[in-house]
C-alpha atoms as a PDB file:
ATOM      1  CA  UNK A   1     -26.466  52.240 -42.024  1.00  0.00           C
ATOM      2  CA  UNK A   2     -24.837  52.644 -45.524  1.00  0.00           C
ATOM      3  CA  UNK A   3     -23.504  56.306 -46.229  1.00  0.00           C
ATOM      4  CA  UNK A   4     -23.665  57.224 -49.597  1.00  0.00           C
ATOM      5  CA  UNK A   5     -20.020  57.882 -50.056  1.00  0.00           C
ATOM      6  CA  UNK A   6     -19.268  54.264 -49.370  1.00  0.00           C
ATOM      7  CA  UNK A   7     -21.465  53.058 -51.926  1.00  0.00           C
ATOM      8  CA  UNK A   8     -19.340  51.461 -54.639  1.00  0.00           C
ATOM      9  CA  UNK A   9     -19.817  53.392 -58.171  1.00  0.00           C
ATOM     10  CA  UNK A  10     -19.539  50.727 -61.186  1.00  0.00           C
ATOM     11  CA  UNK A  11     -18.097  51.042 -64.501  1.00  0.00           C
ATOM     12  CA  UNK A  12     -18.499  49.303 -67.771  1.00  0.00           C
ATOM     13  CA  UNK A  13     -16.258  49.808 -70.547  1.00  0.00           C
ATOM     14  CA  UNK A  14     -18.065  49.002 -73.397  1.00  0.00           C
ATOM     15  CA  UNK A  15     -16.282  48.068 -76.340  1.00  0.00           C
ATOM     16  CA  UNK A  16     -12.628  49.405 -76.717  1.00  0.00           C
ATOM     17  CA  UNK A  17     -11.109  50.178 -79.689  1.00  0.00           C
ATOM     18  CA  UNK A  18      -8.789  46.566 -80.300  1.00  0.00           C
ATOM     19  CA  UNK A  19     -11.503  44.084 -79.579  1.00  0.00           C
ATOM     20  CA  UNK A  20     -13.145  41.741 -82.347  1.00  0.00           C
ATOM     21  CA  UNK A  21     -15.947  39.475 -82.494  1.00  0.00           C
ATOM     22  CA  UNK A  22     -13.627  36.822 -83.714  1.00  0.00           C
ATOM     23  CA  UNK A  23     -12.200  37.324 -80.100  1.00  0.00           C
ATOM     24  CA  UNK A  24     -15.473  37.815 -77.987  1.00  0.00           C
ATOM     25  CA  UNK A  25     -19.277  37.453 -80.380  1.00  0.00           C
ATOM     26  CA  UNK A  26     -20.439  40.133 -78.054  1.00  0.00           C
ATOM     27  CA  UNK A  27     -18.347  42.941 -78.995  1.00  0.00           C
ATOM     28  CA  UNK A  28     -20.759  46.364 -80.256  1.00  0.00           C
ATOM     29  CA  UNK A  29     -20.000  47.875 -83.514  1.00  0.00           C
ATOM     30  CA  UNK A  30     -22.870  49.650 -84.551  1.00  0.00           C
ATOM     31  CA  UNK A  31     -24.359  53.284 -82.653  1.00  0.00           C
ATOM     32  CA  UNK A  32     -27.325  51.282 -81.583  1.00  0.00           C
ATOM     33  CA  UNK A  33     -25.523  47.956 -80.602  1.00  0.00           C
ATOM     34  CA  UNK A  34     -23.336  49.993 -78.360  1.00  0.00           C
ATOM     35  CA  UNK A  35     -26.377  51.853 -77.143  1.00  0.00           C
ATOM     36  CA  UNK A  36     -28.574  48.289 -76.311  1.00  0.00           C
ATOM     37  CA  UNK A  37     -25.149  47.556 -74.490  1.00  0.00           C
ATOM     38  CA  UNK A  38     -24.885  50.558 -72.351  1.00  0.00           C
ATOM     39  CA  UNK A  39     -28.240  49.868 -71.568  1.00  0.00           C
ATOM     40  CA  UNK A  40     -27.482  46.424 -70.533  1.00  0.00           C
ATOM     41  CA  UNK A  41     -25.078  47.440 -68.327  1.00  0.00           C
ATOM     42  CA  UNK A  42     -27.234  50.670 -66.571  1.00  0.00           C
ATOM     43  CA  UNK A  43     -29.717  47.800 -65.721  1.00  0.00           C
ATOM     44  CA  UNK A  44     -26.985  45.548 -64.330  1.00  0.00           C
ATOM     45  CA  UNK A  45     -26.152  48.012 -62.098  1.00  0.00           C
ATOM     46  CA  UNK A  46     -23.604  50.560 -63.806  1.00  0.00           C
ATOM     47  CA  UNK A  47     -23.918  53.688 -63.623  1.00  0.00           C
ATOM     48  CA  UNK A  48     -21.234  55.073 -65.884  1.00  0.00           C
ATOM     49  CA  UNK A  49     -20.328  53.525 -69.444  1.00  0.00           C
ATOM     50  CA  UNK A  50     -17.311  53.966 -70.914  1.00  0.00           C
ATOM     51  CA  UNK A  51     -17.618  54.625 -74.712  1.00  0.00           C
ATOM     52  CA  UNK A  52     -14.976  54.337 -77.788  1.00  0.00           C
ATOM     53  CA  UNK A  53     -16.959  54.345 -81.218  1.00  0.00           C
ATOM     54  CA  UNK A  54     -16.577  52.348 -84.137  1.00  0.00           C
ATOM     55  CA  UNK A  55     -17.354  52.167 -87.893  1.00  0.00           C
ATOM     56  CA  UNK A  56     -20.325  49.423 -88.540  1.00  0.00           C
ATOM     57  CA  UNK A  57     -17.392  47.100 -89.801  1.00  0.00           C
ATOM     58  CA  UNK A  58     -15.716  47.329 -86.157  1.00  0.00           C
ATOM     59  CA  UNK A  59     -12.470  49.261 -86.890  1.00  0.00           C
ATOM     60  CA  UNK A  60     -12.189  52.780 -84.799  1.00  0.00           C
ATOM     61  CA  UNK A  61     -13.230  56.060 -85.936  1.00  0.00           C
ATOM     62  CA  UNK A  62     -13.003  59.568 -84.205  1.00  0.00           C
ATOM     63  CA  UNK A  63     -15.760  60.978 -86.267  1.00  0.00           C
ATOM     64  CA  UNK A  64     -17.668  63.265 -84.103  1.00  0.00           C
ATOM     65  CA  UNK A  65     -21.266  62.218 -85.983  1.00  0.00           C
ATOM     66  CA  UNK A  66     -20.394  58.706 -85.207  1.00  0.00           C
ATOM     67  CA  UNK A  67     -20.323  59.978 -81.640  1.00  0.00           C
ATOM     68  CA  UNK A  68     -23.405  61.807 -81.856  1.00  0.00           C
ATOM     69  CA  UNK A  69     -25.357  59.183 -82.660  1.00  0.00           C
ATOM     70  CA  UNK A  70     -23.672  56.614 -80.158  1.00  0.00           C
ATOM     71  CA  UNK A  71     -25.075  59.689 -77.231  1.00  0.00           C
ATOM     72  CA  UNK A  72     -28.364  60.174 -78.466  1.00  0.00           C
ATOM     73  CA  UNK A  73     -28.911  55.896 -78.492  1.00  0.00           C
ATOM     74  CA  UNK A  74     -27.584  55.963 -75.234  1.00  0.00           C
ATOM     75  CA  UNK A  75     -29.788  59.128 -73.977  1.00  0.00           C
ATOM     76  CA  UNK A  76     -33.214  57.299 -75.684  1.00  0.00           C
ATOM     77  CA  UNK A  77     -32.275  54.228 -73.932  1.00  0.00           C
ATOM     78  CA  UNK A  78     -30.712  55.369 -70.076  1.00  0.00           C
ATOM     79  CA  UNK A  79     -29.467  58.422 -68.156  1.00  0.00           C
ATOM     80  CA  UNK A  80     -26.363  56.507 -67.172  1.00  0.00           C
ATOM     81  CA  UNK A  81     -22.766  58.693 -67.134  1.00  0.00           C
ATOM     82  CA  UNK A  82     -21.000  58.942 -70.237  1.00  0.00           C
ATOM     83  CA  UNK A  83     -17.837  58.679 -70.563  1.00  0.00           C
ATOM     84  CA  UNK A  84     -16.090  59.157 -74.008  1.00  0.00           C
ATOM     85  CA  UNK A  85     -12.737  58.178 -74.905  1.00  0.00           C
ATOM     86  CA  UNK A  86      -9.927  60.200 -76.173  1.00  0.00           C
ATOM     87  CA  UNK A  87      -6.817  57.910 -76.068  1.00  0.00           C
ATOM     88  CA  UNK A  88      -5.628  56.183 -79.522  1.00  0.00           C
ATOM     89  CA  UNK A  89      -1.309  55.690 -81.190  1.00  0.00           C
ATOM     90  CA  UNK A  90      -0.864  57.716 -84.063  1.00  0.00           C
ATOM     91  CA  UNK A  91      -3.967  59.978 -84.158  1.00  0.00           C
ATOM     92  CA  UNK A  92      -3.469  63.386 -83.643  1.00  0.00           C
ATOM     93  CA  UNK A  93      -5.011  64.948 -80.585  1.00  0.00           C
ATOM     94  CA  UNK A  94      -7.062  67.494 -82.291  1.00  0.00           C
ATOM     95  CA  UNK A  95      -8.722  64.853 -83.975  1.00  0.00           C
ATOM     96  CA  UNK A  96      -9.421  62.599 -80.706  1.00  0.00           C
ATOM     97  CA  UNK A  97     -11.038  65.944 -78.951  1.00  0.00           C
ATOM     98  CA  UNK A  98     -13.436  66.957 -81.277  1.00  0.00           C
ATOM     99  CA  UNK A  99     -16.736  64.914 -79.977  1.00  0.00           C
ATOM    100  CA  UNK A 100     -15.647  66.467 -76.556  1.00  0.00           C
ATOM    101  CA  UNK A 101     -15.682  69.577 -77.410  1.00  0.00           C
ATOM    102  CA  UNK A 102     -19.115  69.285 -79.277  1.00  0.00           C
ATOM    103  CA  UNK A 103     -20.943  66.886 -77.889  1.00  0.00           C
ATOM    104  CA  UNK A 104     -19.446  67.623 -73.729  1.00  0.00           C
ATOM    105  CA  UNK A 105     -20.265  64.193 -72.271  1.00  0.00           C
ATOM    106  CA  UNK A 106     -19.987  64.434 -67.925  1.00  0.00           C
ATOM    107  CA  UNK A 107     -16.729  62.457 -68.563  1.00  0.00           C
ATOM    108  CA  UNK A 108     -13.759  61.833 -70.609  1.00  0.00           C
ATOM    109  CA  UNK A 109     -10.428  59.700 -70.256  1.00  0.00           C
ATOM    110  CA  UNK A 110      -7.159  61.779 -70.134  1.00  0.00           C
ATOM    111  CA  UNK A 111      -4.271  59.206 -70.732  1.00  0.00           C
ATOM    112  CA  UNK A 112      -1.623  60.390 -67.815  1.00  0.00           C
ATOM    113  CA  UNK A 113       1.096  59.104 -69.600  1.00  0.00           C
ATOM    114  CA  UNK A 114       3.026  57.269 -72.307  1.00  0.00           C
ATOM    115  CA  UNK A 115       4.620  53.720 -72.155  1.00  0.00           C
ATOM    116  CA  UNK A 116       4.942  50.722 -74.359  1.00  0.00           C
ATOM    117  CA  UNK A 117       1.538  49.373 -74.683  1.00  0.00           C
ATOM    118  CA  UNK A 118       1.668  45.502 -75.917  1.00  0.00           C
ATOM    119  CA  UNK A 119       0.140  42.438 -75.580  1.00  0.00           C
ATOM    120  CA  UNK A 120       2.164  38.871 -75.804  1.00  0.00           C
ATOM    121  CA  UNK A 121       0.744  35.210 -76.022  1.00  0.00           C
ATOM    122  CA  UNK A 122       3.425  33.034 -74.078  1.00  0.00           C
ATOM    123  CA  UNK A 123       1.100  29.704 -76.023  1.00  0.00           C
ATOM    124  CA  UNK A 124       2.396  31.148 -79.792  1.00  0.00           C
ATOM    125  CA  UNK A 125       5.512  33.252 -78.448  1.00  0.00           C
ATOM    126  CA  UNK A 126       4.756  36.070 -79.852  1.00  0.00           C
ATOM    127  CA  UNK A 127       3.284  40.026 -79.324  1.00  0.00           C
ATOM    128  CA  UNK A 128      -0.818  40.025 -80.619  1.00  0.00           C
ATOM    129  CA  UNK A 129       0.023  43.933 -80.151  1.00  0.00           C
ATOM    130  CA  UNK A 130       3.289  46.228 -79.959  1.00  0.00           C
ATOM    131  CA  UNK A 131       2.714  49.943 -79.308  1.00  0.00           C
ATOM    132  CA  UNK A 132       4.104  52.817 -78.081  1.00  0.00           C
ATOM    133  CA  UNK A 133       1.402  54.583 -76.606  1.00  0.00           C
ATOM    134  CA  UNK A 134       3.080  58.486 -76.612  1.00  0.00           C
ATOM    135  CA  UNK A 135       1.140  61.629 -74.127  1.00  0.00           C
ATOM    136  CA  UNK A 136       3.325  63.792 -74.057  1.00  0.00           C
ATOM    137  CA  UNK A 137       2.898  66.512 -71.321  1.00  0.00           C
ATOM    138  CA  UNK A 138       2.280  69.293 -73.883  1.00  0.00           C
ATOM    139  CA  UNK A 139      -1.180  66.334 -75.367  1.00  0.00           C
ATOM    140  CA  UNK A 140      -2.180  66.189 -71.791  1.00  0.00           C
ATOM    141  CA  UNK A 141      -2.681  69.390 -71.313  1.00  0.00           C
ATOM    142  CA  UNK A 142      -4.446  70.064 -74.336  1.00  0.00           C
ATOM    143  CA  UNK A 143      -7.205  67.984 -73.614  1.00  0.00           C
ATOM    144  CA  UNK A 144      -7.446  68.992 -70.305  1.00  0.00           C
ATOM    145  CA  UNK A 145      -8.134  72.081 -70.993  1.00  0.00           C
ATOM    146  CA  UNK A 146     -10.420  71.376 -74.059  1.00  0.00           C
ATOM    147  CA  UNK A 147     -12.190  69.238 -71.271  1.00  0.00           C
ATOM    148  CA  UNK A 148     -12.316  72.178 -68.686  1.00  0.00           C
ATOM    149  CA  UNK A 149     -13.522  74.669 -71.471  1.00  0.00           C
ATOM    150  CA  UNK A 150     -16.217  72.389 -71.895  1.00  0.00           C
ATOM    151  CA  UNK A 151     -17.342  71.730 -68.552  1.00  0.00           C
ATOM    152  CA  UNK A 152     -15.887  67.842 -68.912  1.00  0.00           C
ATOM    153  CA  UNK A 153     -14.822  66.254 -65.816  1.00  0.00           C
ATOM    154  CA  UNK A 154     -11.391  64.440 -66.817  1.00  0.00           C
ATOM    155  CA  UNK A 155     -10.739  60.771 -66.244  1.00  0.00           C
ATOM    156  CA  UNK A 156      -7.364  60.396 -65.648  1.00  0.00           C
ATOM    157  CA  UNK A 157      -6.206  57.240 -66.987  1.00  0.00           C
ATOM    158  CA  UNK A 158      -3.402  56.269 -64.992  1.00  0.00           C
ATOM    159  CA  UNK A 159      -1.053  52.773 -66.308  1.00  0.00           C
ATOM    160  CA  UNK A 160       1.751  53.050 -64.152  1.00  0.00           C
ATOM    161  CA  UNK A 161       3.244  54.543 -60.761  1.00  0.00           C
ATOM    162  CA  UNK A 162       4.756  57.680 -62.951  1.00  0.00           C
ATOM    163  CA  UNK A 163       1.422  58.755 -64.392  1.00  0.00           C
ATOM    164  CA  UNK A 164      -0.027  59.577 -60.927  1.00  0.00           C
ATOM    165  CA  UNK A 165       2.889  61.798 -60.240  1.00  0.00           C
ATOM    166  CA  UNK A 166       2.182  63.522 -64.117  1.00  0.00           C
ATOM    167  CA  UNK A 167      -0.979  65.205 -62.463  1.00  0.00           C
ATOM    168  CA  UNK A 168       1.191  67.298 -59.910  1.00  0.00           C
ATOM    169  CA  UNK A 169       2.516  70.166 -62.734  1.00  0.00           C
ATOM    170  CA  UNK A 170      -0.947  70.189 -63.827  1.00  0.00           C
ATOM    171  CA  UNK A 171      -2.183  70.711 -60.439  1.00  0.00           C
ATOM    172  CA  UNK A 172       0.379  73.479 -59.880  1.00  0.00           C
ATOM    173  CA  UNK A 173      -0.441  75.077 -63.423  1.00  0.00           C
ATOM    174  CA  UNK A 174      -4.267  74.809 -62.228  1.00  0.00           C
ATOM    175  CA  UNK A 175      -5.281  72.662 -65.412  1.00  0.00           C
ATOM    176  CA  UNK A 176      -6.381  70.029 -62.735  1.00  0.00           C
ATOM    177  CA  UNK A 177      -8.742  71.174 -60.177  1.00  0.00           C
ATOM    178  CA  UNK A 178     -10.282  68.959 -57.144  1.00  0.00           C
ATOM    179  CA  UNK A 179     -12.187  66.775 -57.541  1.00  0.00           C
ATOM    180  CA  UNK A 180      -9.533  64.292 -58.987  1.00  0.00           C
ATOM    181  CA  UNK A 181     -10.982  60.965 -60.662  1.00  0.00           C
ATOM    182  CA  UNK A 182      -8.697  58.561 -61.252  1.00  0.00           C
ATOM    183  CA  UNK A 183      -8.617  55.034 -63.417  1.00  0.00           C
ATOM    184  CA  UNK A 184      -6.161  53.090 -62.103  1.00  0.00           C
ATOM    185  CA  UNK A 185      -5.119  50.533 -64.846  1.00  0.00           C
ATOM    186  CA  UNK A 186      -3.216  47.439 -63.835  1.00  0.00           C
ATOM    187  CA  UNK A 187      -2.139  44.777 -65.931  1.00  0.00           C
ATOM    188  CA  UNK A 188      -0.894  46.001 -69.415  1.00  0.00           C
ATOM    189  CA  UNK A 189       2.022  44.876 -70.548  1.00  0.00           C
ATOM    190  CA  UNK A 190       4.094  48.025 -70.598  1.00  0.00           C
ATOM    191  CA  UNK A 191       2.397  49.288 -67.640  1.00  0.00           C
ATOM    192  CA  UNK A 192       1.909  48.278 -63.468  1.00  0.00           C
ATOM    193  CA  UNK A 193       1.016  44.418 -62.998  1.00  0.00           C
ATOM    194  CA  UNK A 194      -1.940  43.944 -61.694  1.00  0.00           C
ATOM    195  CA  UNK A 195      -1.533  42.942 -58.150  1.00  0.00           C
ATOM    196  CA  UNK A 196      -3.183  43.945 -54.884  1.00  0.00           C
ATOM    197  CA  UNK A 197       0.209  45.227 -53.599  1.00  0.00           C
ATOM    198  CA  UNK A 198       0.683  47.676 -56.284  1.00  0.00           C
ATOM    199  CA  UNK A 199      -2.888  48.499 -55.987  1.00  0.00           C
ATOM    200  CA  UNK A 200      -2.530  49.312 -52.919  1.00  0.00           C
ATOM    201  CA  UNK A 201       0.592  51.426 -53.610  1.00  0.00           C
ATOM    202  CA  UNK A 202      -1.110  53.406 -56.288  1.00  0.00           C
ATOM    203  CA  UNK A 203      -4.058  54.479 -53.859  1.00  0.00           C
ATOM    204  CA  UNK A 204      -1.582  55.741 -51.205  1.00  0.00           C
ATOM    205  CA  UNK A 205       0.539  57.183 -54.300  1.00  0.00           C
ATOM    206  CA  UNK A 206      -2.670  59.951 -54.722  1.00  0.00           C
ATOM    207  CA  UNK A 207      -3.110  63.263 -54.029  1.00  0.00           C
ATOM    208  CA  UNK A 208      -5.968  64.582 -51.577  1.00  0.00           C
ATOM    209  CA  UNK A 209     -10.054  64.648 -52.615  1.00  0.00           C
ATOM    210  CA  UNK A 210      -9.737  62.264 -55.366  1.00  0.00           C
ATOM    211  CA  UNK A 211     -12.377  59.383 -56.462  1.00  0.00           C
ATOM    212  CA  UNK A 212     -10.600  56.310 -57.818  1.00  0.00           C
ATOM    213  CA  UNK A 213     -11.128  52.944 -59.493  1.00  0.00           C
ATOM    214  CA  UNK A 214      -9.687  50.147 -60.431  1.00  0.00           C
ATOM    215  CA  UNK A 215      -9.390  48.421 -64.303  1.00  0.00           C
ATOM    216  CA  UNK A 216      -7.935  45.268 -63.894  1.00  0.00           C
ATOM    217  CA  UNK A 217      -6.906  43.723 -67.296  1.00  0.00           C
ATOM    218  CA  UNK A 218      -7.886  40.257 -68.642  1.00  0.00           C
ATOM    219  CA  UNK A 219      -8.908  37.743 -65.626  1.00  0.00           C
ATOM    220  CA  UNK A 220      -6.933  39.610 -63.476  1.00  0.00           C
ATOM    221  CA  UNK A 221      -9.563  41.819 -62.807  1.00  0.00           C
ATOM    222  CA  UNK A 222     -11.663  39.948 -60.468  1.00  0.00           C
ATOM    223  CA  UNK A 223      -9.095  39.793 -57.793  1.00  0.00           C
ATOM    224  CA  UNK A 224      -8.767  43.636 -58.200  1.00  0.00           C
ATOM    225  CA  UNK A 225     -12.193  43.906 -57.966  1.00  0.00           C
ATOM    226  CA  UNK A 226     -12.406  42.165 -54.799  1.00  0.00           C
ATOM    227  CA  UNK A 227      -9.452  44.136 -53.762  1.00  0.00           C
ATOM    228  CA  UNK A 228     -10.928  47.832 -54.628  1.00  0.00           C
ATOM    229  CA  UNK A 229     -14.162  46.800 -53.241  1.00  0.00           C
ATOM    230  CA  UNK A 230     -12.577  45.560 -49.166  1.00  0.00           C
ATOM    231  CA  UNK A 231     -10.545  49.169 -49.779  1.00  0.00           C
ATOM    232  CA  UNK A 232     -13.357  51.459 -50.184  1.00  0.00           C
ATOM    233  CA  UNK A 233     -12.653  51.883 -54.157  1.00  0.00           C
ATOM    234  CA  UNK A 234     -14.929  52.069 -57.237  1.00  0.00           C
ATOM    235  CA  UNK A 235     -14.666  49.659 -59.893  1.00  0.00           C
ATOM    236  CA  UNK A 236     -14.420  49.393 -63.434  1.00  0.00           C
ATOM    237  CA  UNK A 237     -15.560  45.999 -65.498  1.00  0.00           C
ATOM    238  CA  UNK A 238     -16.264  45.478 -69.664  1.00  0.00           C
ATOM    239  CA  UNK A 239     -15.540  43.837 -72.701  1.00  0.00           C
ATOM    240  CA  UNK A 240     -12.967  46.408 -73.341  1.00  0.00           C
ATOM    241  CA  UNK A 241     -10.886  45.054 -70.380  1.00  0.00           C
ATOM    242  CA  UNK A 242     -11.618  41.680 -70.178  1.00  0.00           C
ATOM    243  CA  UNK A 243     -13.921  38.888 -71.995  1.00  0.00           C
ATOM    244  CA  UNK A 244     -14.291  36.450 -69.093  1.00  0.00           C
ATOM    245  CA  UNK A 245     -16.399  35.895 -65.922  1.00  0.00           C
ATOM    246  CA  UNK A 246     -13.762  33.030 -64.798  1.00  0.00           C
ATOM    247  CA  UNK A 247     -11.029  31.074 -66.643  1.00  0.00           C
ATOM    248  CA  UNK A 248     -13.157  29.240 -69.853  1.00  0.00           C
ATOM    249  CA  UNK A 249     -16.446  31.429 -69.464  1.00  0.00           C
ATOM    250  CA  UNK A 250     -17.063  34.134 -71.791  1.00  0.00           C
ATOM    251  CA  UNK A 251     -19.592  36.548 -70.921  1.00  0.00           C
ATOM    252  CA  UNK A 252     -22.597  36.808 -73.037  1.00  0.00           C
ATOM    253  CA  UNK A 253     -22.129  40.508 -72.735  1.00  0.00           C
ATOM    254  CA  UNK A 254     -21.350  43.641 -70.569  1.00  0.00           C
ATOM    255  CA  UNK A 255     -24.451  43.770 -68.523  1.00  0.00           C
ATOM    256  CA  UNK A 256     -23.285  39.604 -67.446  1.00  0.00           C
ATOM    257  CA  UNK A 257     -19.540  41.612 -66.242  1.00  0.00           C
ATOM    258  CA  UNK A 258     -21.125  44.339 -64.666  1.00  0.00           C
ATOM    259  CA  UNK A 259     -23.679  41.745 -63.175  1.00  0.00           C
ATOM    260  CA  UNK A 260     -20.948  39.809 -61.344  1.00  0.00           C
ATOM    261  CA  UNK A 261     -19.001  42.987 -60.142  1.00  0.00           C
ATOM    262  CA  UNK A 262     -22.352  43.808 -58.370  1.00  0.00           C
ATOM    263  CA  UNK A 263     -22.628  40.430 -56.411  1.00  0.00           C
ATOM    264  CA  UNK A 264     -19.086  41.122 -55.320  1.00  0.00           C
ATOM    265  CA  UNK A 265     -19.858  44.087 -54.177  1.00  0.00           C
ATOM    266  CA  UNK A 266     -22.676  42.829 -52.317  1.00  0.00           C
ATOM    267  CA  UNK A 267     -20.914  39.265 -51.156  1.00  0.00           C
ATOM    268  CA  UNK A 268     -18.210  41.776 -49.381  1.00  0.00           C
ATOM    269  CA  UNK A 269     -20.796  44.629 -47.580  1.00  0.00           C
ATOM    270  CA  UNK A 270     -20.338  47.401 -50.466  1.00  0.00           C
ATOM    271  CA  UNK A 271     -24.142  48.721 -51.590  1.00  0.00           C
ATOM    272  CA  UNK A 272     -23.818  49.590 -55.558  1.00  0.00           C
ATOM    273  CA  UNK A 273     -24.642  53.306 -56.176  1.00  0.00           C
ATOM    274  CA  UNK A 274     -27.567  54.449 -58.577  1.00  0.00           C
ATOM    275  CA  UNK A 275     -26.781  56.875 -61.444  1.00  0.00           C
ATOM    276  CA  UNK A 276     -28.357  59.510 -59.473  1.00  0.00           C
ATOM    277  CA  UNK A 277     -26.150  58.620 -56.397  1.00  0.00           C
ATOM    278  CA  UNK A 278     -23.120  58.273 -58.318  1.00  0.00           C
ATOM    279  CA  UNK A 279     -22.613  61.410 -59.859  1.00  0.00           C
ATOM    280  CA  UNK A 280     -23.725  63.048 -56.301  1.00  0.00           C
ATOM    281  CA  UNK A 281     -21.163  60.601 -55.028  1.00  0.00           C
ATOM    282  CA  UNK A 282     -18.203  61.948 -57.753  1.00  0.00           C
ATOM    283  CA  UNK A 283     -19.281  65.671 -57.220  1.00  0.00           C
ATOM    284  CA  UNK A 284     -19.803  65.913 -61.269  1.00  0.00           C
ATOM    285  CA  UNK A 285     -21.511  69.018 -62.147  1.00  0.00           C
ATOM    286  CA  UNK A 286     -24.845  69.582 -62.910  1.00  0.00           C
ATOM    287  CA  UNK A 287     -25.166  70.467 -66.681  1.00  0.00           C
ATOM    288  CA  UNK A 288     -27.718  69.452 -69.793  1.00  0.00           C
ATOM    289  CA  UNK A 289     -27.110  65.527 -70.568  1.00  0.00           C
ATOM    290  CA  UNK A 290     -28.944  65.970 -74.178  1.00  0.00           C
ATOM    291  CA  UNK A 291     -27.157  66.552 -77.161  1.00  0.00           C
ATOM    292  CA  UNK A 292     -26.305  70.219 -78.587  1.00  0.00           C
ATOM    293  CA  UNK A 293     -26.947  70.796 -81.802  1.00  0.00           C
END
């Protein structure tokens, strides 16, 4: 018989903040397209969505209204986890807490880290992207403890071997407290490559009681997918990450992602947790899931 702690707990990242619909059609701008989205993916079989927000002409914003509305859409459509974003170059971090502090989704990423953050197309020989993506310890902290004021369980965003070890003065300072969750990202350019070794390194590389899953970048992510689920892992899928279910087919949207992550799961033994289950399953606390005013 299943347990419900090896039940596999699936992701969908949404919509990112770089994406266009001149890359992928199905990328959601609007509050309500992001909403029909999340729903999309709840039904599929995710049970936490992971949310930037964007102004109706696609370009990011931080505005804590725009959030608003994106939660209440996603609260009249599904009671699926919510998980906002907080990571962005050259925004100040006061600005990229706000909607946290306000609005205290059950969880929110905390970038463990900086590095260069790029991406380069070897067919024109050139970078599409060329950032320096700067946490500094004394940012990190911040929004940890913004998130721990406001009863936010932190996502720690994790892009190379180093950022793992960035949680251990935060443990010692107590800003961190078990249960850990961890997003182990593979597969920028800047960061870890994204290959079952160094998977498998980054698992071993974590500290005691923590959840973890994987976010494979571009096609890559299938075979990290495949490679969290035969390890025991949770997994994270979306158009943020990646537009493709295999080389030359574009998903028609999240739900189709999180719809093939789930037949992995299934194809390899791994049951696919219910919203209920997962946030039993992650030990996230029990709080109101409506918006304050």
């Amino acid at each position: 018989m299943t347990t419900l702690l090896q039940k596999v707990v699936v992701s969908c990242a949404l919509t990112g903040a770089l994406t266009t619909r001149g890359q992928c059609p199905a990328i959601p701008y609007t509050p309500a397209e992001i909403a029909e989205e999340a729903r999309r993916a709840a039904e599929a079989g995710a049970a936490i969505v992971h949310i930037h927000a964007r102004n109706d002409d696609g370009t990011p914003t931080w505005a804590p209204e725009t959030f608003r509305q994106i939660f209440e859409e996603v609260r009249q459509r599904s009671d699926v986890i919510i998980n906002f974003s907080t990571g962005s170059v050259g925004i100040p971090a006061v600005e990229r807490v706000q909607h946290i502090r306000e609005l205290r989704p059950e969880m929110a990423a905390l970038n463990m880290g900086s590095m260069n953050y790029a991406m380069y197309s070897s067919r024109r020989k050139e970078f599409l992207h060329d950032h320096v993506f700067a946490n500094p310890f004394s940012d990190i902290r911040f929004f940890v403890e913004a998130m721990n004021a406001a009863g936010v369980r932190p996502e720690m965003e994790c892009f190379d071997a180093g950022h793992i070890g960035n949680t251990r003065p935060l443990i010692d300072l107590g800003a961190l407290q078990p249960p850990y969750q961890f997003s182990l990202v593979m597969g920028v350019l800047g960061g870890i490559p994204g290959t079952v070794r160094n998977l498998v390194n980054q698992v071993e590389s974590l500290p005691d009681h923590s959840h973890w899953q994987v976010i494979g970048i571009g096609l890559e992510q299938w075979r990290l997918v495949a490679a969290a689920l035969a390890m025991g892992g949770n997994v994270r899928v979306g158009l943020e990450d990646n537009f493709y279910l295999e080389e030359g087919r574009m998903a028609g949207g999240n739900g189709d992602l999180v719809a093939k992550a789930v037949r992995l799961a299934h194809d390899l033994g791994r049951e696919v947790a219910s919203i209920a289950e997962a946030r039993e399953i992650l030990e996230l606390p029990i709080q109101a899931r409506t918006v304050t005013a």
